[in-house]
C-alpha atoms as a PDB file:
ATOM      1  CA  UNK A   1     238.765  24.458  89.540  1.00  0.00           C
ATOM      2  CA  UNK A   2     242.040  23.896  90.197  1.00  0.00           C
ATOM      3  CA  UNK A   3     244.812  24.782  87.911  1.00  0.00           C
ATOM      4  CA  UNK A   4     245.527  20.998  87.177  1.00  0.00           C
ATOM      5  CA  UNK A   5     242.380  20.663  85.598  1.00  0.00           C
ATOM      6  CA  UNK A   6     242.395  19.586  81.608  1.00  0.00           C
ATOM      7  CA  UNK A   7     241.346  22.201  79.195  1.00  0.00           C
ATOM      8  CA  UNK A   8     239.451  19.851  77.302  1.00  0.00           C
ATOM      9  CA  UNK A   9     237.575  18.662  80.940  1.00  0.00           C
ATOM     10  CA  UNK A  10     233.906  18.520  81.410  1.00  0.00           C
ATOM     11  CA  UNK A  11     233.867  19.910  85.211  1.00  0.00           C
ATOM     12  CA  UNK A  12     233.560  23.468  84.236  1.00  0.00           C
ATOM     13  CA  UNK A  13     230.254  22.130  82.195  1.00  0.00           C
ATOM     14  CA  UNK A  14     229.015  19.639  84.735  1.00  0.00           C
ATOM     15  CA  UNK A  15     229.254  22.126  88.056  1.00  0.00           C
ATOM     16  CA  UNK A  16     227.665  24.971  86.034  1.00  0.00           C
ATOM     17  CA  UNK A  17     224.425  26.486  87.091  1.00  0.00           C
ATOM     18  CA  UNK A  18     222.534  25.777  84.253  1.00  0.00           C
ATOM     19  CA  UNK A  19     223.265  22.224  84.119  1.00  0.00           C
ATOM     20  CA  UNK A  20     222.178  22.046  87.882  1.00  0.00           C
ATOM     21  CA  UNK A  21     219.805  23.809  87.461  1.00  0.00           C
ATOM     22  CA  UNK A  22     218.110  21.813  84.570  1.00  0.00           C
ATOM     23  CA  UNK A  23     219.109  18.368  86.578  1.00  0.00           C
ATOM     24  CA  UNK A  24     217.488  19.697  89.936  1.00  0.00           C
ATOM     25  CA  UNK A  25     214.256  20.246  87.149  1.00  0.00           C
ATOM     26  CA  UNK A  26     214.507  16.869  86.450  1.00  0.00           C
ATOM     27  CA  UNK A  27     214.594  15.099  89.862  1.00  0.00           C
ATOM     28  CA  UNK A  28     211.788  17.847  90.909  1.00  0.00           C
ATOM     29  CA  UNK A  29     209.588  15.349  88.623  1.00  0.00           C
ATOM     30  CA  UNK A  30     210.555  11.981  90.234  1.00  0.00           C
ATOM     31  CA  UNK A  31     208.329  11.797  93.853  1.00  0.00           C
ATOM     32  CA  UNK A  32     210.462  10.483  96.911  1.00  0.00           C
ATOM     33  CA  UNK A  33     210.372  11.435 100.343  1.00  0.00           C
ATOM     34  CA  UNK A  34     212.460  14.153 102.102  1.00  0.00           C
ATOM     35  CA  UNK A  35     216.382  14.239 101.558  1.00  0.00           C
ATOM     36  CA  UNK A  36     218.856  13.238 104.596  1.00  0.00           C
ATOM     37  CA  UNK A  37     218.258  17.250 105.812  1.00  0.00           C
ATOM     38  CA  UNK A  38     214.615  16.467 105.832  1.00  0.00           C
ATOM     39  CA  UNK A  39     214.566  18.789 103.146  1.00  0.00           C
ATOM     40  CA  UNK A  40     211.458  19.057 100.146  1.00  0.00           C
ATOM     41  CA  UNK A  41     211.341  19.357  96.668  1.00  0.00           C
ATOM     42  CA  UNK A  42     208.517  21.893  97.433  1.00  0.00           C
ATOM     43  CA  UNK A  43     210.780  23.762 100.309  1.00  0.00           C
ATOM     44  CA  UNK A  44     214.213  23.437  97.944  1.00  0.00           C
ATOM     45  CA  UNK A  45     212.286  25.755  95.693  1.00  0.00           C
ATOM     46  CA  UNK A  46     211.661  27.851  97.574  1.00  0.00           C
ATOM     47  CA  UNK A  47     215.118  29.562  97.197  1.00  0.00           C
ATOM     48  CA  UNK A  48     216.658  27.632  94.456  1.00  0.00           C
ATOM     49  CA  UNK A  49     218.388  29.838  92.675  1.00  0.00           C
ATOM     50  CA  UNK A  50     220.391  30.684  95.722  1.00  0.00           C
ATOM     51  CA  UNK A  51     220.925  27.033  96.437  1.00  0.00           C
ATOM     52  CA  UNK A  52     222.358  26.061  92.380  1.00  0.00           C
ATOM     53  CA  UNK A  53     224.183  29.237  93.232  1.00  0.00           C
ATOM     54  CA  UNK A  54     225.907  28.195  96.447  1.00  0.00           C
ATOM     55  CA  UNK A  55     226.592  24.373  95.146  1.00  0.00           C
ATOM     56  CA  UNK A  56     228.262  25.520  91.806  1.00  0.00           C
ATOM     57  CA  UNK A  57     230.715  27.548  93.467  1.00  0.00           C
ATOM     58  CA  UNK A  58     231.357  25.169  96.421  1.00  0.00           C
ATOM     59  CA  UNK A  59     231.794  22.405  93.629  1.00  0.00           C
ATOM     60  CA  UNK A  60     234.011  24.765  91.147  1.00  0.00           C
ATOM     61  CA  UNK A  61     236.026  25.235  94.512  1.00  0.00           C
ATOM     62  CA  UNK A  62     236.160  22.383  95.577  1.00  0.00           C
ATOM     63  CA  UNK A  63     234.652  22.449  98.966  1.00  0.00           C
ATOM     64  CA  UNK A  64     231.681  20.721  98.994  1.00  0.00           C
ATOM     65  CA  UNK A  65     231.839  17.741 100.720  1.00  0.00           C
ATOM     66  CA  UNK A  66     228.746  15.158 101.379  1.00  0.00           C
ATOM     67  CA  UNK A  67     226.922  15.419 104.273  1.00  0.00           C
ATOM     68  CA  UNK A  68     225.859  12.589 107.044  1.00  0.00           C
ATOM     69  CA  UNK A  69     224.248   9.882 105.646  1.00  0.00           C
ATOM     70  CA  UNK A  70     221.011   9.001 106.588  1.00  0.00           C
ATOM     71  CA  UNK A  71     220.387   5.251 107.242  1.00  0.00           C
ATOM     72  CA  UNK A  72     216.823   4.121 105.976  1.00  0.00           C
ATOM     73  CA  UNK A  73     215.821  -0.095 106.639  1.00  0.00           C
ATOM     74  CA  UNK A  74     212.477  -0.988 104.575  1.00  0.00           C
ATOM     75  CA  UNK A  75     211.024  -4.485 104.193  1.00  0.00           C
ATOM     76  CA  UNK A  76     210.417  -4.950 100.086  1.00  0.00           C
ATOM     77  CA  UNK A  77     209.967  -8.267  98.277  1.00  0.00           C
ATOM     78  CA  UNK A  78     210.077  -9.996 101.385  1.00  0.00           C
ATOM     79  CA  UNK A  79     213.503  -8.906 102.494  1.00  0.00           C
ATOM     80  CA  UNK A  80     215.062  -6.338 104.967  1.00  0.00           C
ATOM     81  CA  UNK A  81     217.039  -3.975 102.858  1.00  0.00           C
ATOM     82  CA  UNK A  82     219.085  -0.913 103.592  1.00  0.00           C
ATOM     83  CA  UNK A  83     219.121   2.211 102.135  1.00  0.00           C
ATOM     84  CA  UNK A  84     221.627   5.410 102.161  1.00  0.00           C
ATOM     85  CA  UNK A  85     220.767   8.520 101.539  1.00  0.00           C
ATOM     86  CA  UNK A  86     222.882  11.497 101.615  1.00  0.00           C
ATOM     87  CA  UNK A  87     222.387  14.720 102.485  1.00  0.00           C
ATOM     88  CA  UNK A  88     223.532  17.596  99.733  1.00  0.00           C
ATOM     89  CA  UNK A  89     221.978  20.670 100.344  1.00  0.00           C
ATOM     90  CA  UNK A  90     223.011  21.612 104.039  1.00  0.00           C
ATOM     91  CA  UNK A  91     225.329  24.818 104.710  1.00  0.00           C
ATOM     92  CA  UNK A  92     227.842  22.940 105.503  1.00  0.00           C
ATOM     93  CA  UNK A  93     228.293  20.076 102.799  1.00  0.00           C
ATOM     94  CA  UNK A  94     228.600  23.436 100.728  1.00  0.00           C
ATOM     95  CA  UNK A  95     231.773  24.752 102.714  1.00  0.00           C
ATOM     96  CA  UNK A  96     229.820  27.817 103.932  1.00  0.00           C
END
């Protein structure tokens, strides 16, 4: 964090581990297809702690930074739409 950070702020709560740990819990529930890195749910476990590790420092820091985004097109409701999706896990979106 840096030293202009409130006291009273919320970061320190919201980069935590435990509260990215309990959201990456949650969105383990929710089915989807593979993140911009091509990355799982299943493989993400794999060495989560690690990972919620990694993040909450880079984002207490303040290095992370988003990765690429990947572009997704899909026909729905009888329209082309577009779709974003970013990549958040890769070693470099976490400043290592």
């Amino acid at each position: 964090m840096t030293s202009g950070t409130a006291a009273h702020s919320l970061m320190r709560q919201a980069v935590g581990e435990r509260t990215l740990k309990r959201a990456a819990r949650q969105c383990m529930g929710r089915t989807g297809s593979p993140g911009a890195d091509g990355m799982t749910w299943r493989a993400f476990r794999q060495d989560m702690p690690a990972r919620i590790t990694a993040l909450s420092a880079a984002l207490s820091a303040g290095t992370w930074r988003p990765g690429p985004l990947r572009v997704e097109e899909f026909d729905a409701w009888g329209k082309r739409h577009t779709g974003l999706d970013p990549g958040f896990w890769t070693p470099e979106t976490l400043g290592s």
